[in-house]
PDB file of N, CA and C in Angstrom:
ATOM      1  N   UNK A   1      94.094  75.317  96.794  1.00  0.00           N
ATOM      2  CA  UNK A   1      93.319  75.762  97.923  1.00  0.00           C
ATOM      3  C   UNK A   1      91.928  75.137  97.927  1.00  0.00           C
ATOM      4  N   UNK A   2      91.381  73.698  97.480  1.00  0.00           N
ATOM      5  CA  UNK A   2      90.685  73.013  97.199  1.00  0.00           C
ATOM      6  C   UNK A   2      90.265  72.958  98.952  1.00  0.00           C
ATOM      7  N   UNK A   3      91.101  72.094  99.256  1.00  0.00           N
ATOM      8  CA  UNK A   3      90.988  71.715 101.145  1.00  0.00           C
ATOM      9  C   UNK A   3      91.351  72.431 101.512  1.00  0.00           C
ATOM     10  N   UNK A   4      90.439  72.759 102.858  1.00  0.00           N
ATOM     11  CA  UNK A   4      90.768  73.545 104.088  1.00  0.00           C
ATOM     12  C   UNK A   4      92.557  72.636 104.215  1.00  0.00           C
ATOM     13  N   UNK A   5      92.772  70.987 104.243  1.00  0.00           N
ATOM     14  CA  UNK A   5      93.797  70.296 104.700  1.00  0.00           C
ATOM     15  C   UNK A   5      94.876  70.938 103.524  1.00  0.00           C
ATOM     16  N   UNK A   6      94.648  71.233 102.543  1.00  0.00           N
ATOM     17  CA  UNK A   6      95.843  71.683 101.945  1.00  0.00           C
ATOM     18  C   UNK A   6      96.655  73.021 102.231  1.00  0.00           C
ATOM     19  N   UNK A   7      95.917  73.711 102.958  1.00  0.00           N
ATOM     20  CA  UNK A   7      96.325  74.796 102.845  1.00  0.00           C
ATOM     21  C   UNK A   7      98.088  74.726 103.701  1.00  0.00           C
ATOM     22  N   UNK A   8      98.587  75.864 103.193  1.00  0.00           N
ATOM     23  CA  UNK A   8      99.958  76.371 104.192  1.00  0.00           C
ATOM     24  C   UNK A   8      99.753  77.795 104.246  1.00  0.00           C
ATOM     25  N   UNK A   9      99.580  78.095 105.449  1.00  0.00           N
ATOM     26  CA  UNK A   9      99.583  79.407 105.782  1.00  0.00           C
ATOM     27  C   UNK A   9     100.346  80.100 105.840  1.00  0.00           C
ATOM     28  N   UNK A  10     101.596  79.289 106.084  1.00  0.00           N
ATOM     29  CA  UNK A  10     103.076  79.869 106.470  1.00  0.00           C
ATOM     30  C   UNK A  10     103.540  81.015 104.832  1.00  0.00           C
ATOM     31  N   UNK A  11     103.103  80.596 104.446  1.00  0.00           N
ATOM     32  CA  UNK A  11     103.562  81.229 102.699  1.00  0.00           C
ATOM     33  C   UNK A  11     102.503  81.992 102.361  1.00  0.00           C
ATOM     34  N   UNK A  12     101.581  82.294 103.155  1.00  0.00           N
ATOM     35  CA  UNK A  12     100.279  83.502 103.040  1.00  0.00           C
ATOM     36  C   UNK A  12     100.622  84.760 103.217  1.00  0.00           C
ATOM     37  N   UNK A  13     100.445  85.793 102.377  1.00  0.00           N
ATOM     38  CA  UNK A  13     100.632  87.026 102.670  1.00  0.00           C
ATOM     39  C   UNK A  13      99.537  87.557 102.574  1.00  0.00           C
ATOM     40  N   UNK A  14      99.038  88.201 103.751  1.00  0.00           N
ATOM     41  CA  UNK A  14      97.981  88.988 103.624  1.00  0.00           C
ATOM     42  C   UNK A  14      98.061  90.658 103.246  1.00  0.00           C
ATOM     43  N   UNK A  15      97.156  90.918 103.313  1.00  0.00           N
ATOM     44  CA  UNK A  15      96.876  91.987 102.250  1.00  0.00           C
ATOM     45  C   UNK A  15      95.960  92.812 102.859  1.00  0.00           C
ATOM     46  N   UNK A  16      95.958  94.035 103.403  1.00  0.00           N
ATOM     47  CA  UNK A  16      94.572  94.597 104.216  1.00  0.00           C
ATOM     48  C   UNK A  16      93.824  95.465 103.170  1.00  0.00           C
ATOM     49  N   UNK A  17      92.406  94.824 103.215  1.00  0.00           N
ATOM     50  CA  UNK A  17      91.557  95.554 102.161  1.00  0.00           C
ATOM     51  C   UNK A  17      91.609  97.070 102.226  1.00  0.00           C
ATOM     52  N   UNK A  18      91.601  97.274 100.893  1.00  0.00           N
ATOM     53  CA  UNK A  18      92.133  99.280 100.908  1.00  0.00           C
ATOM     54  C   UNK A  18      91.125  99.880 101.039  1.00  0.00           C
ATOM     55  N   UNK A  19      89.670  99.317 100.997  1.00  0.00           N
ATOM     56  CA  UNK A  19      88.374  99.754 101.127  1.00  0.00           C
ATOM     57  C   UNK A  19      87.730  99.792 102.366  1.00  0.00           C
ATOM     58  N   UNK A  20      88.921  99.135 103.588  1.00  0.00           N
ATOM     59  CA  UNK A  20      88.603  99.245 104.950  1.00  0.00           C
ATOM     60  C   UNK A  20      89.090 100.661 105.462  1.00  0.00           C
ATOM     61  N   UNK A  21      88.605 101.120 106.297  1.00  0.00           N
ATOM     62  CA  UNK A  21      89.473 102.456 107.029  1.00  0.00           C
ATOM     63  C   UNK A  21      89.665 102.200 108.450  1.00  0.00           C
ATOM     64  N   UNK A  22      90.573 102.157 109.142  1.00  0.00           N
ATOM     65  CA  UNK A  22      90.812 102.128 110.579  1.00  0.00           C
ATOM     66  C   UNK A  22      91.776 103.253 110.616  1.00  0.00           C
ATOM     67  N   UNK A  23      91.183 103.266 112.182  1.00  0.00           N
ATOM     68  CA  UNK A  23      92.244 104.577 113.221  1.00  0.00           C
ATOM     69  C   UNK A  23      92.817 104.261 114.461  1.00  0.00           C
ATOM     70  N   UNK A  24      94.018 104.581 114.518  1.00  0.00           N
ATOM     71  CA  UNK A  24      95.075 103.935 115.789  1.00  0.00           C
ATOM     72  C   UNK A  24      95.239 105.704 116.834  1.00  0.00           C
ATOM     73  N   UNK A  25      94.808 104.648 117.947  1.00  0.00           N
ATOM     74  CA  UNK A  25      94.470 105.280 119.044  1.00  0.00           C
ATOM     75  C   UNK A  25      96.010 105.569 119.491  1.00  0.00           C
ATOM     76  N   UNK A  26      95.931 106.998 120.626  1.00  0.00           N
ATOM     77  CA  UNK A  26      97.065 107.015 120.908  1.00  0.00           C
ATOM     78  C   UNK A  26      97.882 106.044 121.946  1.00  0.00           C
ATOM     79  N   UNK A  27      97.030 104.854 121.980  1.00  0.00           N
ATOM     80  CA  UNK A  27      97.533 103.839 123.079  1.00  0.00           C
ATOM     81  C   UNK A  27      97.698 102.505 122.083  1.00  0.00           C
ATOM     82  N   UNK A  28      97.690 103.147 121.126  1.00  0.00           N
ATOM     83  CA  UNK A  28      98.454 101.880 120.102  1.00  0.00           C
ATOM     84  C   UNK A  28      97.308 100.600 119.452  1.00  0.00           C
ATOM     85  N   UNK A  29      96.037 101.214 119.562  1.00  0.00           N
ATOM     86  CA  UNK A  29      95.060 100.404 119.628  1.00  0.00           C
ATOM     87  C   UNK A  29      93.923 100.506 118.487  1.00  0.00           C
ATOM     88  N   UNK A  30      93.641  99.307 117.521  1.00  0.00           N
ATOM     89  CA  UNK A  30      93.208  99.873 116.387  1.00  0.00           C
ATOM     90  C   UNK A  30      91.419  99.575 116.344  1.00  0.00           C
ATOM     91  N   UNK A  31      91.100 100.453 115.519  1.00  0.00           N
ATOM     92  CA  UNK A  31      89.705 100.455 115.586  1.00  0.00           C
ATOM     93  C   UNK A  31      89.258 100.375 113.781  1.00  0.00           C
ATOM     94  N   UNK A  32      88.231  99.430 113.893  1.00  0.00           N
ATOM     95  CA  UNK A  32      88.394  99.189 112.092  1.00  0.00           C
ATOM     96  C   UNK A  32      86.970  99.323 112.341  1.00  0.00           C
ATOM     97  N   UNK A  33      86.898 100.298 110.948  1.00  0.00           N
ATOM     98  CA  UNK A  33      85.356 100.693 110.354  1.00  0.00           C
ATOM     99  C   UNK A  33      84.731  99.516 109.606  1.00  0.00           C
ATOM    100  N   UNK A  34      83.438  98.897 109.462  1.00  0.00           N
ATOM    101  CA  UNK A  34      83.284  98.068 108.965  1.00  0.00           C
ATOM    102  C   UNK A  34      81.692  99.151 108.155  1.00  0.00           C
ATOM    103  N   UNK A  35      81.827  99.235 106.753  1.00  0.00           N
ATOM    104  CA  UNK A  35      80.162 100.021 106.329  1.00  0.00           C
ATOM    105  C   UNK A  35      79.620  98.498 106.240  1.00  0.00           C
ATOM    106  N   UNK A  36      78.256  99.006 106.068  1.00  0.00           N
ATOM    107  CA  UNK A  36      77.462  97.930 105.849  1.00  0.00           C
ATOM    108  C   UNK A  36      76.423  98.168 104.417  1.00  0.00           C
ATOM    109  N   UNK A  37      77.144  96.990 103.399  1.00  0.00           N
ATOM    110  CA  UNK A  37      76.071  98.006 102.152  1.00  0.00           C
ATOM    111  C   UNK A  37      75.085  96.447 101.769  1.00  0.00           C
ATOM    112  N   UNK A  38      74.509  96.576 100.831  1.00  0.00           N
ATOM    113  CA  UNK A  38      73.744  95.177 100.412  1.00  0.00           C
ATOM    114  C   UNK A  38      72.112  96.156 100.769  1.00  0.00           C
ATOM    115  N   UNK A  39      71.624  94.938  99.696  1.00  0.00           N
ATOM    116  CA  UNK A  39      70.168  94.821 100.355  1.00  0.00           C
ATOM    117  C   UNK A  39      69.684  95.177 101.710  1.00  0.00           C
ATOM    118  N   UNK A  40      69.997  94.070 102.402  1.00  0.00           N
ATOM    119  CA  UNK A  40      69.763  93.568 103.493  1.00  0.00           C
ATOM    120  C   UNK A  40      69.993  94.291 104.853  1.00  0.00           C
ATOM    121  N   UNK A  41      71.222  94.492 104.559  1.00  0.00           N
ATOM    122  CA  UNK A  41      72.056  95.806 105.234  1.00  0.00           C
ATOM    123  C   UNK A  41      71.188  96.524 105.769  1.00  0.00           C
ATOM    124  N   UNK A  42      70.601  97.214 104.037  1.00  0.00           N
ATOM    125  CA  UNK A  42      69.617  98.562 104.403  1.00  0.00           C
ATOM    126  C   UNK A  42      68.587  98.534 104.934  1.00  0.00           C
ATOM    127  N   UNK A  43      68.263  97.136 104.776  1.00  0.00           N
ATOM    128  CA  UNK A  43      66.719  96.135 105.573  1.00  0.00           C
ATOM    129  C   UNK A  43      67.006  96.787 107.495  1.00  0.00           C
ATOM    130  N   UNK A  44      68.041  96.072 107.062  1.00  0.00           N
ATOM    131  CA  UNK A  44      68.200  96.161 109.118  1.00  0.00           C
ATOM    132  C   UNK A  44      68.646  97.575 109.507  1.00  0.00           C
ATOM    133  N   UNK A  45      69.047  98.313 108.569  1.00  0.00           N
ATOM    134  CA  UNK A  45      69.059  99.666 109.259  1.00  0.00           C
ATOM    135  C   UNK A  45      68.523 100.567 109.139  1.00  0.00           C
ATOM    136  N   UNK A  46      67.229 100.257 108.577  1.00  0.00           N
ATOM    137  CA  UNK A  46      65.714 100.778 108.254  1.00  0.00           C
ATOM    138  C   UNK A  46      64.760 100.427 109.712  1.00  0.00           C
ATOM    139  N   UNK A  47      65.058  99.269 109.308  1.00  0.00           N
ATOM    140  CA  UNK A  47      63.742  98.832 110.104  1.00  0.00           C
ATOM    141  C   UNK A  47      64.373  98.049 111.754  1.00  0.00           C
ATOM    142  N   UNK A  48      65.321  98.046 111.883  1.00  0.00           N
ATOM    143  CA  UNK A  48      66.030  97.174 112.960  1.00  0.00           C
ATOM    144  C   UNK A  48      66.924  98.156 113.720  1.00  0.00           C
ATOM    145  N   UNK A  49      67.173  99.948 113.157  1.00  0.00           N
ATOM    146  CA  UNK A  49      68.352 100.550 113.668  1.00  0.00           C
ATOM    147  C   UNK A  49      69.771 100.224 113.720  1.00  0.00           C
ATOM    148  N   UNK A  50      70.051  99.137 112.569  1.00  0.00           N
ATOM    149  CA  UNK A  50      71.492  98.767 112.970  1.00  0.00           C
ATOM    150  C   UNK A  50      72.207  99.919 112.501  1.00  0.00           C
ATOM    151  N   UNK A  51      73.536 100.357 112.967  1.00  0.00           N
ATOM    152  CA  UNK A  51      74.274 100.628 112.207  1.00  0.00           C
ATOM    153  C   UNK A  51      74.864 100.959 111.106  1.00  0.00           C
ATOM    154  N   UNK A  52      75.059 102.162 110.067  1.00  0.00           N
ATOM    155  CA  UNK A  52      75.844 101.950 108.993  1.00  0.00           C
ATOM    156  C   UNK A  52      76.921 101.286 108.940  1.00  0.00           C
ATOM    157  N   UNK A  53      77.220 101.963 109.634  1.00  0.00           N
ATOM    158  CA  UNK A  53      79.192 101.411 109.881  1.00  0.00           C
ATOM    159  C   UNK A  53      79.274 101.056 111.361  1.00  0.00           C
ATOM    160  N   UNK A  54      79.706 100.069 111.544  1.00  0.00           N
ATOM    161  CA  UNK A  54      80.549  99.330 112.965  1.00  0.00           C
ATOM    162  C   UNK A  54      81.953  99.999 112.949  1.00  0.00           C
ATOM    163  N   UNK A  55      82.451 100.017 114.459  1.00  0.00           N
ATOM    164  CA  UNK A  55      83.616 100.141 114.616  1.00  0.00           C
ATOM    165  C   UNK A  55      84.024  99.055 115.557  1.00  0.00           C
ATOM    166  N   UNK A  56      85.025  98.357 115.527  1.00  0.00           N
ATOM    167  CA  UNK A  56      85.238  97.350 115.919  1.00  0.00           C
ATOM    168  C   UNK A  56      86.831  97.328 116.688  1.00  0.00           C
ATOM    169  N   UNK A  57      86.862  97.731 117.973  1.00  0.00           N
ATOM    170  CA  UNK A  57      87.962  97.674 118.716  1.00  0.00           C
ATOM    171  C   UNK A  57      88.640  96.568 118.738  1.00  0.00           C
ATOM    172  N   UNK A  58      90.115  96.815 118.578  1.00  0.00           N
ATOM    173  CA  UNK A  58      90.898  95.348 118.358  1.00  0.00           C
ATOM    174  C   UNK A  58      91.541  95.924 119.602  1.00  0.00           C
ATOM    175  N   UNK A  59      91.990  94.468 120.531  1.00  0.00           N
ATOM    176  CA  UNK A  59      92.803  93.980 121.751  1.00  0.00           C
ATOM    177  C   UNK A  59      94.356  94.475 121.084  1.00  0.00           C
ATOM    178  N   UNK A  60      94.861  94.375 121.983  1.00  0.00           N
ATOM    179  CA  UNK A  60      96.390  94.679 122.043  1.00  0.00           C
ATOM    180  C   UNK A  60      97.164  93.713 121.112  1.00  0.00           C
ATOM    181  N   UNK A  61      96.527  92.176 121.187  1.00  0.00           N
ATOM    182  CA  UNK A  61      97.198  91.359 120.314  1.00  0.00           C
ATOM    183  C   UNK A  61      96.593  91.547 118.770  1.00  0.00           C
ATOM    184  N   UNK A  62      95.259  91.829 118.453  1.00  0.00           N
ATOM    185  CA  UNK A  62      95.035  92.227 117.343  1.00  0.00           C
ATOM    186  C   UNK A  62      95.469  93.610 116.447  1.00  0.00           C
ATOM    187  N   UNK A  63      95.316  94.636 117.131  1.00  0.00           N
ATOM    188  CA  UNK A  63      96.283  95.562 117.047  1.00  0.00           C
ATOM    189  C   UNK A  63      97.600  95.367 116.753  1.00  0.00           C
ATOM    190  N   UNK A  64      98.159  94.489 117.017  1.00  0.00           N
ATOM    191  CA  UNK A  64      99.725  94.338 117.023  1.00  0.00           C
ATOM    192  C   UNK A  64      99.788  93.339 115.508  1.00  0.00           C
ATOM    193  N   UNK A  65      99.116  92.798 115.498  1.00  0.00           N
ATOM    194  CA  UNK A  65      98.718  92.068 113.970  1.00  0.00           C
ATOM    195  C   UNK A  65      98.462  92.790 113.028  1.00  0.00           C
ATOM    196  N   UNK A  66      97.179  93.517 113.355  1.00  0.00           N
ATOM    197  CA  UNK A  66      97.299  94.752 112.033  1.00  0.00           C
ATOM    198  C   UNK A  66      97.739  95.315 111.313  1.00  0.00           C
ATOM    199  N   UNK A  67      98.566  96.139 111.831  1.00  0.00           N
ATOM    200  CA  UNK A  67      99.410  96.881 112.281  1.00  0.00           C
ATOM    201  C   UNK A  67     100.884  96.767 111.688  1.00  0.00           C
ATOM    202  N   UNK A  68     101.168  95.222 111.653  1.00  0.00           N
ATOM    203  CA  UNK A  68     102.189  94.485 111.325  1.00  0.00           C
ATOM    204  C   UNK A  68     102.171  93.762 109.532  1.00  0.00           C
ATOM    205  N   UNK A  69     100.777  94.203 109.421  1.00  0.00           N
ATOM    206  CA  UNK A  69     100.403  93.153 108.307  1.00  0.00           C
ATOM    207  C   UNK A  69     100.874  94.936 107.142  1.00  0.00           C
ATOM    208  N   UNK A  70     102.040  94.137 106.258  1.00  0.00           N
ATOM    209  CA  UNK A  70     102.516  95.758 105.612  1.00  0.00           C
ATOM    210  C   UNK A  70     102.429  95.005 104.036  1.00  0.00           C
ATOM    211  N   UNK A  71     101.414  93.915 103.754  1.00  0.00           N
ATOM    212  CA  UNK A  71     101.427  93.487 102.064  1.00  0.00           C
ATOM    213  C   UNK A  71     102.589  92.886 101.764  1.00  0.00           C
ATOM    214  N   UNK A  72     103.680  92.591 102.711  1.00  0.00           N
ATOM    215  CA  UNK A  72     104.784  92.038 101.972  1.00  0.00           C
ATOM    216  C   UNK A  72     104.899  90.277 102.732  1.00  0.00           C
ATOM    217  N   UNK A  73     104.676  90.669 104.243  1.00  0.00           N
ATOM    218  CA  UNK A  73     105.278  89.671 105.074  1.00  0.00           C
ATOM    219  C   UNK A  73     104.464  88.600 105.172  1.00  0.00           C
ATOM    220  N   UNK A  74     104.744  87.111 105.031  1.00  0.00           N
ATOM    221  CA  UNK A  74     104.278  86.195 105.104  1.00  0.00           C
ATOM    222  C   UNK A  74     103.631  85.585 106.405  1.00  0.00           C
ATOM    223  N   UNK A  75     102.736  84.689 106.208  1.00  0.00           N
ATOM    224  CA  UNK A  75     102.314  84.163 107.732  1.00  0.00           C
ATOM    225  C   UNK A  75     103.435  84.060 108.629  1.00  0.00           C
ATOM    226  N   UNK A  76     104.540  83.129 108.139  1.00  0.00           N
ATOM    227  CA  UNK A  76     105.490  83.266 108.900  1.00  0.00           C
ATOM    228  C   UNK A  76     106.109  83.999 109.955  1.00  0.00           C
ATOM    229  N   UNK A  77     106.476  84.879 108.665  1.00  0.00           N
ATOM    230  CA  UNK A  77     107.412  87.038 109.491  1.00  0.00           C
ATOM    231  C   UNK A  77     106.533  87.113 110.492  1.00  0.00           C
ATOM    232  N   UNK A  78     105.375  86.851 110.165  1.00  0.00           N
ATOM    233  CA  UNK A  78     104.467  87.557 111.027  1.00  0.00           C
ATOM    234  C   UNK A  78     104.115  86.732 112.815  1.00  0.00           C
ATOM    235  N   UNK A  79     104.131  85.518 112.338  1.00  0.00           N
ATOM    236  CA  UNK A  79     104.259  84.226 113.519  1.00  0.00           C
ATOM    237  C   UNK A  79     105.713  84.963 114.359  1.00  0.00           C
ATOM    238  N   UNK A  80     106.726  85.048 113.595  1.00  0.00           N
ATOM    239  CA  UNK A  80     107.923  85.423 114.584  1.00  0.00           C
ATOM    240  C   UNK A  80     107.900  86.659 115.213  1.00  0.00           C
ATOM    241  N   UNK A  81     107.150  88.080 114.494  1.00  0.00           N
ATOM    242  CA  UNK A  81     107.158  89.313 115.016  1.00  0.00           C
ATOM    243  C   UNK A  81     106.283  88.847 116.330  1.00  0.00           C
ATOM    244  N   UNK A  82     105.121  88.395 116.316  1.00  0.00           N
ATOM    245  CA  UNK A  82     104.110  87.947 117.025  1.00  0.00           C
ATOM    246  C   UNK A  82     105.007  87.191 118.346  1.00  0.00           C
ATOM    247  N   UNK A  83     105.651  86.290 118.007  1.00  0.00           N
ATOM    248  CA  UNK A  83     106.591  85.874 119.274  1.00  0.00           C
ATOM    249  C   UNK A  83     107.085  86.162 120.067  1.00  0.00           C
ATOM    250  N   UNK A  84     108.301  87.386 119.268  1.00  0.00           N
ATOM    251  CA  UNK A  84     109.139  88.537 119.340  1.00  0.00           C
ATOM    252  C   UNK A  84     108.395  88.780 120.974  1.00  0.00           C
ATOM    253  N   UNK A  85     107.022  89.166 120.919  1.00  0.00           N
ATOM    254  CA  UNK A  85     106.658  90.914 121.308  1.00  0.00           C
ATOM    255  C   UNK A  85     105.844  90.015 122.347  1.00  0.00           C
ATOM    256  N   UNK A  86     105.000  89.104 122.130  1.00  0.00           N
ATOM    257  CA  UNK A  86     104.128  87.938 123.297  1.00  0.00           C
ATOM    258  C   UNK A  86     104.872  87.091 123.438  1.00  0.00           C
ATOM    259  N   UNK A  87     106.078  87.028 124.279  1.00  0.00           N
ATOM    260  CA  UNK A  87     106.766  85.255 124.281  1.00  0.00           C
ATOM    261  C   UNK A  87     106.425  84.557 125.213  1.00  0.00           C
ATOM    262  N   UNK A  88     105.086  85.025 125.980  1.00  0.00           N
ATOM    263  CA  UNK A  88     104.950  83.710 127.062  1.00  0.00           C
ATOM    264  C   UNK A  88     103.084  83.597 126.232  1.00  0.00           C
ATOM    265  N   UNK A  89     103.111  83.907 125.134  1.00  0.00           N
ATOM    266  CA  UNK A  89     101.357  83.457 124.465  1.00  0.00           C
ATOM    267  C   UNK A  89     101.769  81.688 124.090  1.00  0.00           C
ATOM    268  N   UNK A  90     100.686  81.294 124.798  1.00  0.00           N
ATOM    269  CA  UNK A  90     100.157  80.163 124.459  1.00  0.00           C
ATOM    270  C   UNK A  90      99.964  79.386 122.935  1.00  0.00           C
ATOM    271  N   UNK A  91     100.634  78.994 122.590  1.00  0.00           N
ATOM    272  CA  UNK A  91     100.447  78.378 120.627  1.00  0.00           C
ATOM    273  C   UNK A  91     100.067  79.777 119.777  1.00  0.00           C
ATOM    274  N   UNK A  92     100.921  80.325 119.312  1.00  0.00           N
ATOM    275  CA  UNK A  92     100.862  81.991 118.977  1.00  0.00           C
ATOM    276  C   UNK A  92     100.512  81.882 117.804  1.00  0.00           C
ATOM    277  N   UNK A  93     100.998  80.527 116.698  1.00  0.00           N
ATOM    278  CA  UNK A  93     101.051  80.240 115.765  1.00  0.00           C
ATOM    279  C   UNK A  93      99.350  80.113 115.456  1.00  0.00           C
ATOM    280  N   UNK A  94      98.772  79.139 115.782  1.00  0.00           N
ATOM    281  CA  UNK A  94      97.465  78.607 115.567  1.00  0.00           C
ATOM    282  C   UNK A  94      96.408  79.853 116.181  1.00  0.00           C
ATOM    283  N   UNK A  95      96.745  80.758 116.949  1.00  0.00           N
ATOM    284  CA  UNK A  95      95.985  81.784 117.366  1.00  0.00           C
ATOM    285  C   UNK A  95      96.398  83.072 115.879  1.00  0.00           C
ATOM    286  N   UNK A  96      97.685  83.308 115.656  1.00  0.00           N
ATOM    287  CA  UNK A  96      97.412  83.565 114.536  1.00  0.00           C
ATOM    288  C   UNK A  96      96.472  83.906 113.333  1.00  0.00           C
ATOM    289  N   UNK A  97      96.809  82.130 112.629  1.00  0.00           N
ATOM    290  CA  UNK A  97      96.182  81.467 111.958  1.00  0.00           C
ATOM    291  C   UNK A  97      94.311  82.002 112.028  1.00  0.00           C
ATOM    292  N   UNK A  98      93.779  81.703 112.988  1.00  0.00           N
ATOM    293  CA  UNK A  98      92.596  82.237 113.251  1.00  0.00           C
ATOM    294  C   UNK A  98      92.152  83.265 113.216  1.00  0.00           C
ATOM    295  N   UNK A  99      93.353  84.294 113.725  1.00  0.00           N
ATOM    296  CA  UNK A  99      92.506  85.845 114.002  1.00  0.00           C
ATOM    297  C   UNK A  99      92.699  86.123 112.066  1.00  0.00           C
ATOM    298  N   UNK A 100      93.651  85.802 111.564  1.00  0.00           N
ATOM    299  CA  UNK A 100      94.021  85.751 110.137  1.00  0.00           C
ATOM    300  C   UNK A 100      92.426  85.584 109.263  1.00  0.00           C
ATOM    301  N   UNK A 101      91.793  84.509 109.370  1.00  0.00           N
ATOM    302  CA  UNK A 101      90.698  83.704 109.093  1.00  0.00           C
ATOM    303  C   UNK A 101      89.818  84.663 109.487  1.00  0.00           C
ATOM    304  N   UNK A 102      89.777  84.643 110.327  1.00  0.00           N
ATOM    305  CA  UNK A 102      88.492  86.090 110.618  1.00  0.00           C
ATOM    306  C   UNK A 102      88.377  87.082 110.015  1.00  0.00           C
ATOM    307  N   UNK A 103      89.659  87.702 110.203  1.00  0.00           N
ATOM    308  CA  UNK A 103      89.698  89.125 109.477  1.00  0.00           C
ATOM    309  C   UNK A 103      89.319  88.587 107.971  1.00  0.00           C
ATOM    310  N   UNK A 104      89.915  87.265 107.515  1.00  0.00           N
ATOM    311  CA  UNK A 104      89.468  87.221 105.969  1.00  0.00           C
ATOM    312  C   UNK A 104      88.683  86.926 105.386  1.00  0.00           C
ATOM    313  N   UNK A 105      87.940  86.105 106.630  1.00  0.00           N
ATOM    314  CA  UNK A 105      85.866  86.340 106.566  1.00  0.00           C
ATOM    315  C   UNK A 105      85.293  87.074 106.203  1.00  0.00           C
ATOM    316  N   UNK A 106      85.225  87.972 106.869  1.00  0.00           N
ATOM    317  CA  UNK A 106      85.056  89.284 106.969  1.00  0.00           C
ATOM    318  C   UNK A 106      85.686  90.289 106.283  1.00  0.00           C
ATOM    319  N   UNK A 107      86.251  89.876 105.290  1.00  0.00           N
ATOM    320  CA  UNK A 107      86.609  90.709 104.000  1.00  0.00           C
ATOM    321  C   UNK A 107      87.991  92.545 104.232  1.00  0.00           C
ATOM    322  N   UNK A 108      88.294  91.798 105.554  1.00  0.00           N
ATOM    323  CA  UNK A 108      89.407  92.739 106.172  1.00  0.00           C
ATOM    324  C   UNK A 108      90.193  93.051 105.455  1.00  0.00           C
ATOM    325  N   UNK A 109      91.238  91.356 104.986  1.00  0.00           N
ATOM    326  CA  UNK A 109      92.118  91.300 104.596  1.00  0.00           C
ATOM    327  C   UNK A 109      91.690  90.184 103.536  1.00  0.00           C
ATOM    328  N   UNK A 110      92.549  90.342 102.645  1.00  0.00           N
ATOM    329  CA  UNK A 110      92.448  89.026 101.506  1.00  0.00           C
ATOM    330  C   UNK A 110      94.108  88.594 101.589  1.00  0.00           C
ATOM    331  N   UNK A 111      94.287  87.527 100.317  1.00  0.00           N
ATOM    332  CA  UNK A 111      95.646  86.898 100.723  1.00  0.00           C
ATOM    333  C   UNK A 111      96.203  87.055  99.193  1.00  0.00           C
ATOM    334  N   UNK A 112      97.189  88.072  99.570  1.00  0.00           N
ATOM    335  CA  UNK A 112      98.191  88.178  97.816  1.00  0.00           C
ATOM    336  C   UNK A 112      98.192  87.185  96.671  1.00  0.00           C
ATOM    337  N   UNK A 113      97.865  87.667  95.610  1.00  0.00           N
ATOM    338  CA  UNK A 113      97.293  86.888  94.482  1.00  0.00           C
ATOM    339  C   UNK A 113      95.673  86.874  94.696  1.00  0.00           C
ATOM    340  N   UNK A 114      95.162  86.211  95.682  1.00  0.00           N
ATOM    341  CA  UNK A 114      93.559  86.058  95.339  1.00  0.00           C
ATOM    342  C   UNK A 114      92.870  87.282  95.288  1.00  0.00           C
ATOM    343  N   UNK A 115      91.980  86.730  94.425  1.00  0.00           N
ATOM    344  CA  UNK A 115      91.194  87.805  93.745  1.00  0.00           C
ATOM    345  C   UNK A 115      90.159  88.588  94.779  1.00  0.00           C
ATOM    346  N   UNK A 116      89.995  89.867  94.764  1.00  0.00           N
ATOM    347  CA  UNK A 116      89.065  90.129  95.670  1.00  0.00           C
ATOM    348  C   UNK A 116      87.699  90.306  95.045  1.00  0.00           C
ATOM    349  N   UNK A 117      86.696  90.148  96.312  1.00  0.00           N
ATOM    350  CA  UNK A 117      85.738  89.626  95.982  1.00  0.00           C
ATOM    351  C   UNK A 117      84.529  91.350  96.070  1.00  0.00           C
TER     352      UNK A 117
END
């Protein structure tokens, strides 16, 4: 996992951090708590009013990703459930791939085996 070019996603299993908490609405729609700890954090929510915790509404297609992500299933499973359920989405695969990346930015989800941080 040296290069971004090496990677295969297809054989990625993600993993949703157990230290996140979200709640699914009764319209099937997920909402993920994000706390905010650090230094800095406390900087801006001292002196700036941010937020402790964000809640962060996910779309119907993110929701449906979430949701789906159960620690076992690979990028793959997950590319085809994703198909399954959107079959007229535009490159489902590479949209994926991205919302994947985000969430693992952002310390959502990590990817089975790697170490969390």
């Amino acid at each position: 996992m040296s290069k971004k070019n090496d990677k295969n996603y297809m054989d990625y299993v993600p993993v949703k951090n157990p230290d996140v908490e979200y709640e699914t609405a009764d319209n099937g729609r997920v909402t993920v708590f994000i706390e905010w700890k650090g230094f800095y954090h406390r900087i801006a929510q001292k002196f700036f009013h941010r937020p402790r915790v964000s809640d962060v509404k996910m779309d119907e297609l993110g929701s449906f990703v979430w949701l789906a992500i159960d620690d076992s299933k690979d990028v793959h499973q997950l590319s085809l459930e994703l198909e399954a359920k959107f079959p007229k989405m535009e490159k489902p695969l590479s949209r994926l791939i991205k919302f994947l990346e985000i969430l693992h930015d952002n310390h959502l989800i990590y990817w089975k085996g790697e170490s969390r941080k």
